[in-house]
N, C-alpha and C. Protein backbone atom coordinates (compact mmCIF):
# COMPACT_ATOMS: atom_id res chain seq x y z
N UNK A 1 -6.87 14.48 -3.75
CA UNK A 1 -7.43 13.37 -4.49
C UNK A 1 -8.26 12.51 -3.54
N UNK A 2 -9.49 12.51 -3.96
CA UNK A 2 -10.12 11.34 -3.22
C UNK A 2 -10.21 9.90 -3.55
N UNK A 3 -10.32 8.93 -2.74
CA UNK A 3 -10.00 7.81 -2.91
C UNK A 3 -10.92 6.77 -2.41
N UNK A 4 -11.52 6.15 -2.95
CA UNK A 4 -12.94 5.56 -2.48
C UNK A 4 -12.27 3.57 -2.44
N UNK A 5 -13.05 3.23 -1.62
CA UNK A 5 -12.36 1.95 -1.35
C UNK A 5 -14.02 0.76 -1.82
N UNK A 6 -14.31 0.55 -3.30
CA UNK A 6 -15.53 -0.29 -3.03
C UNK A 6 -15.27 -1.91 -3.58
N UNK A 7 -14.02 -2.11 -2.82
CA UNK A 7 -13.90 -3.72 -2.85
C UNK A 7 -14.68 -4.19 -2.37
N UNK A 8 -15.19 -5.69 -2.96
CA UNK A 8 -16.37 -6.43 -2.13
C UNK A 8 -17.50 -5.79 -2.27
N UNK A 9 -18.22 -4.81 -2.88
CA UNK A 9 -19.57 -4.24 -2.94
C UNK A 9 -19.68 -5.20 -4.07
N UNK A 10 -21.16 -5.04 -4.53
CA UNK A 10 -22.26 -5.32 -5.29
C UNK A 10 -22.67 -4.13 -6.19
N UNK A 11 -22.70 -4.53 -7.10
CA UNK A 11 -22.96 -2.76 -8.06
C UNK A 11 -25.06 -2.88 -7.93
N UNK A 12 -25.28 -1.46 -7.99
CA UNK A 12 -24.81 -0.94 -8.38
C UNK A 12 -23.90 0.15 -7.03
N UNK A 13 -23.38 -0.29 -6.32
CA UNK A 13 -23.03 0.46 -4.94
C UNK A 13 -21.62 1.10 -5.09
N UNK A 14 -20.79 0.47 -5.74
CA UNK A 14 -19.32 1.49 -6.53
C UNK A 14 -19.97 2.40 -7.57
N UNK A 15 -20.80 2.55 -8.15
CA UNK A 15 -21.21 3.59 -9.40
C UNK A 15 -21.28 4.33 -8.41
N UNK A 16 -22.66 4.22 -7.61
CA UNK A 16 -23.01 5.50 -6.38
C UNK A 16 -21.89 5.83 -5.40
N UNK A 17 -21.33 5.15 -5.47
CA UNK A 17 -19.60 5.67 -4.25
C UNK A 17 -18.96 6.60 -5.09
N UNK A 18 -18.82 6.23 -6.35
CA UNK A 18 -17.88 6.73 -7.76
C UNK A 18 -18.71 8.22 -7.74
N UNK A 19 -20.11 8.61 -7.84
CA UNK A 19 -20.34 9.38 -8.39
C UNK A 19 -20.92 10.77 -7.12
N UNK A 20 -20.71 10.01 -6.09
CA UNK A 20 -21.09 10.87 -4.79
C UNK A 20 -19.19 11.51 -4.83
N UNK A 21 -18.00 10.53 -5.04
CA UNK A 21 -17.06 11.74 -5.01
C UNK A 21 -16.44 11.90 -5.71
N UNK A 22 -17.29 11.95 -7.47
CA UNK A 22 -16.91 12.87 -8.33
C UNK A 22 -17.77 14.59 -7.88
N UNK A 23 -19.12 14.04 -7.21
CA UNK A 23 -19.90 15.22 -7.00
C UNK A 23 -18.91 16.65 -6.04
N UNK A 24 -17.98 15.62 -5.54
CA UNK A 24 -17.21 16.72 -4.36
C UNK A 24 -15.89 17.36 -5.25
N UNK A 25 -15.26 16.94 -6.65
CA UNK A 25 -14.54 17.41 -7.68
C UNK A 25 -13.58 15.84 -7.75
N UNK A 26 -13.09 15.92 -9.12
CA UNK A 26 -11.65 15.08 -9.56
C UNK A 26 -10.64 15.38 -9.20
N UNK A 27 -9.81 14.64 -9.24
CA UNK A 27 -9.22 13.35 -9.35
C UNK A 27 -10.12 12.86 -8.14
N UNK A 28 -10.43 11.26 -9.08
CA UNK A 28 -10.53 10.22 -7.48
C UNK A 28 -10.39 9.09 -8.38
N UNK A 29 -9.99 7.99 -7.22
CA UNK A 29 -9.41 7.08 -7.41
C UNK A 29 -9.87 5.89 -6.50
N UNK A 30 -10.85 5.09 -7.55
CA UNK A 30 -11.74 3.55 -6.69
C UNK A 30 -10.82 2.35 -6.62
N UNK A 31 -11.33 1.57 -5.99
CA UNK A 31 -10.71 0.09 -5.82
C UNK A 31 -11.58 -0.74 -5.99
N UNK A 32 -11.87 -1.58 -6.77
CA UNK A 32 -12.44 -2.41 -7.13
C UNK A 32 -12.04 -4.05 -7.23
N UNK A 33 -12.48 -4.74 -6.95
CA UNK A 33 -11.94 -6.15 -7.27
C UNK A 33 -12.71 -6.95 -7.72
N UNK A 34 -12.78 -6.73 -9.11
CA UNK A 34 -13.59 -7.40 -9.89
C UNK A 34 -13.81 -6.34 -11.18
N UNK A 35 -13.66 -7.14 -12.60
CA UNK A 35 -13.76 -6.44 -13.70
C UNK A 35 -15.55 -5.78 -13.72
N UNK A 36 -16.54 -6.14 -13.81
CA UNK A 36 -18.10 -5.90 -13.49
C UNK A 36 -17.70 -4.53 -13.19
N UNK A 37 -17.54 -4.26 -11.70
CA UNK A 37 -17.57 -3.01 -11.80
C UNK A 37 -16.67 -1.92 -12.26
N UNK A 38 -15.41 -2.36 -12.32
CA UNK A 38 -14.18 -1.85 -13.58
C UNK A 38 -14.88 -1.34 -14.57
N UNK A 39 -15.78 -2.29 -14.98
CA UNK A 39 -16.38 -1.54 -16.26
C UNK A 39 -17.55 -0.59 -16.46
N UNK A 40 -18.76 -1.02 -15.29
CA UNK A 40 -19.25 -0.30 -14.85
C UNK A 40 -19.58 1.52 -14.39
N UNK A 41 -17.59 1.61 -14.08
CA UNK A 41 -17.71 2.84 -13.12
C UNK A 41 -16.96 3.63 -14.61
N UNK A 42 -15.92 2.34 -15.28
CA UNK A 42 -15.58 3.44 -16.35
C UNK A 42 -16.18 3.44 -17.58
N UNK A 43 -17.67 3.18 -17.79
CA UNK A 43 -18.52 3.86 -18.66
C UNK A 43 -19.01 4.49 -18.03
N UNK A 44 -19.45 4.77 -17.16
CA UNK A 44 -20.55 5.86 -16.18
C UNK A 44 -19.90 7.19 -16.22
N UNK A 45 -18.03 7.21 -15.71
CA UNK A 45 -17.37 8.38 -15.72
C UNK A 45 -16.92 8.88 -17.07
N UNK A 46 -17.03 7.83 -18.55
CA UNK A 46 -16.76 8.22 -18.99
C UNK A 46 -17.90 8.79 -19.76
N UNK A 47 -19.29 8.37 -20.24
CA UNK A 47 -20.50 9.01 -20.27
C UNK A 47 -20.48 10.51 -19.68
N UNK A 48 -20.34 10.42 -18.45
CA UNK A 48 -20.07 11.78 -17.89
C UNK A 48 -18.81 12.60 -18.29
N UNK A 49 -17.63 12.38 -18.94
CA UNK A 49 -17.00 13.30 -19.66
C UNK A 49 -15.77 13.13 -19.05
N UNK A 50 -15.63 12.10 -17.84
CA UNK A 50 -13.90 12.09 -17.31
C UNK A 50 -13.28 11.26 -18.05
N UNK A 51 -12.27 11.53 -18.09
CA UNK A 51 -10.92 10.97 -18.58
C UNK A 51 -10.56 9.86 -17.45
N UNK A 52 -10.98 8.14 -17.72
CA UNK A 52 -10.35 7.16 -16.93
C UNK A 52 -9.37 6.62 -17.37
N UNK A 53 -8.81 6.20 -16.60
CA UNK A 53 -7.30 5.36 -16.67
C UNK A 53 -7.28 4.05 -15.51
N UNK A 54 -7.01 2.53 -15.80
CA UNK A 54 -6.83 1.95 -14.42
C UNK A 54 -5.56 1.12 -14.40
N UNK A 55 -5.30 0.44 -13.56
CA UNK A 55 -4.35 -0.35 -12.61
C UNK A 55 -4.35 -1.31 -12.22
N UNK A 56 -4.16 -2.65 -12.75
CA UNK A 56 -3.65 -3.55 -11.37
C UNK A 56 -2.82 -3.78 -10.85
N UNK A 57 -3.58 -3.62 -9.44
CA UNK A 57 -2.28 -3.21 -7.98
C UNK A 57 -3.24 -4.26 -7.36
N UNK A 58 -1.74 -5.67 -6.99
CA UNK A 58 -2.10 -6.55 -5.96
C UNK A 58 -3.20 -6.93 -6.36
N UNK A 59 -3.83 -7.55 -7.14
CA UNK A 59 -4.94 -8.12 -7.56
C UNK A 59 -6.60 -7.66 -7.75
N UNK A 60 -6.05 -5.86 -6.95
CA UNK A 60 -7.26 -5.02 -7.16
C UNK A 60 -6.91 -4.07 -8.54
N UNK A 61 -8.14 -3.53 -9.00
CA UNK A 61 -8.27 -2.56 -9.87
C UNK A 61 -8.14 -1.50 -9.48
N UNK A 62 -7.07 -0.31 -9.56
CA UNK A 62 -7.15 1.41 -8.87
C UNK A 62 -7.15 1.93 -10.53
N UNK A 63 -8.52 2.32 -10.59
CA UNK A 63 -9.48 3.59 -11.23
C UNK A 63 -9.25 4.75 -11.34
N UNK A 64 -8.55 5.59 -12.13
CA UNK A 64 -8.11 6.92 -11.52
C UNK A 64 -9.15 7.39 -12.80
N UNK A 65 -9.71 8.65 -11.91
CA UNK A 65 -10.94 9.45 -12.70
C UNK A 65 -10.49 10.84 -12.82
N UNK A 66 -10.58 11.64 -13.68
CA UNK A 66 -9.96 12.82 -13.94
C UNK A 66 -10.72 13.82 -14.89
N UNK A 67 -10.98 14.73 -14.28
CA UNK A 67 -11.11 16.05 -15.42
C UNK A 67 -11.23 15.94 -16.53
């Protein structure tokens, strides 16, 4: 499972983190802190056909992207 860390970015820079390691296969799993890109990454993955699910853990968002 890959696991991408884009707390503190500026979008659109978690979409392009999100979608450089869906390019390498699913499961992966972002961090985000802030809804903007929460929502961002899970219309983009889900447009693209993954199955999202997320989390708050400790005041961040964990994104899990899937198949």
């Amino acid at each position: 499972m890959t696991k991408v860390d884009a707390r503190g970015l500026n979008c659109p820079e978690p979409v392009l983190l999100t979608k450089r390691a869906l390019e390498q296969g699913a499961p992966v799993v972002v961090l985000v802190d802030d809804k903007t890109p929460l929502m961002n990454i899970t219309r983009f993955a889900e447009n693209a056909g993954y199955q999202v699910s997320h989390e708050l853990v400790d005041g961040d968002y964990a994104i899990t992207i899937q198949a």
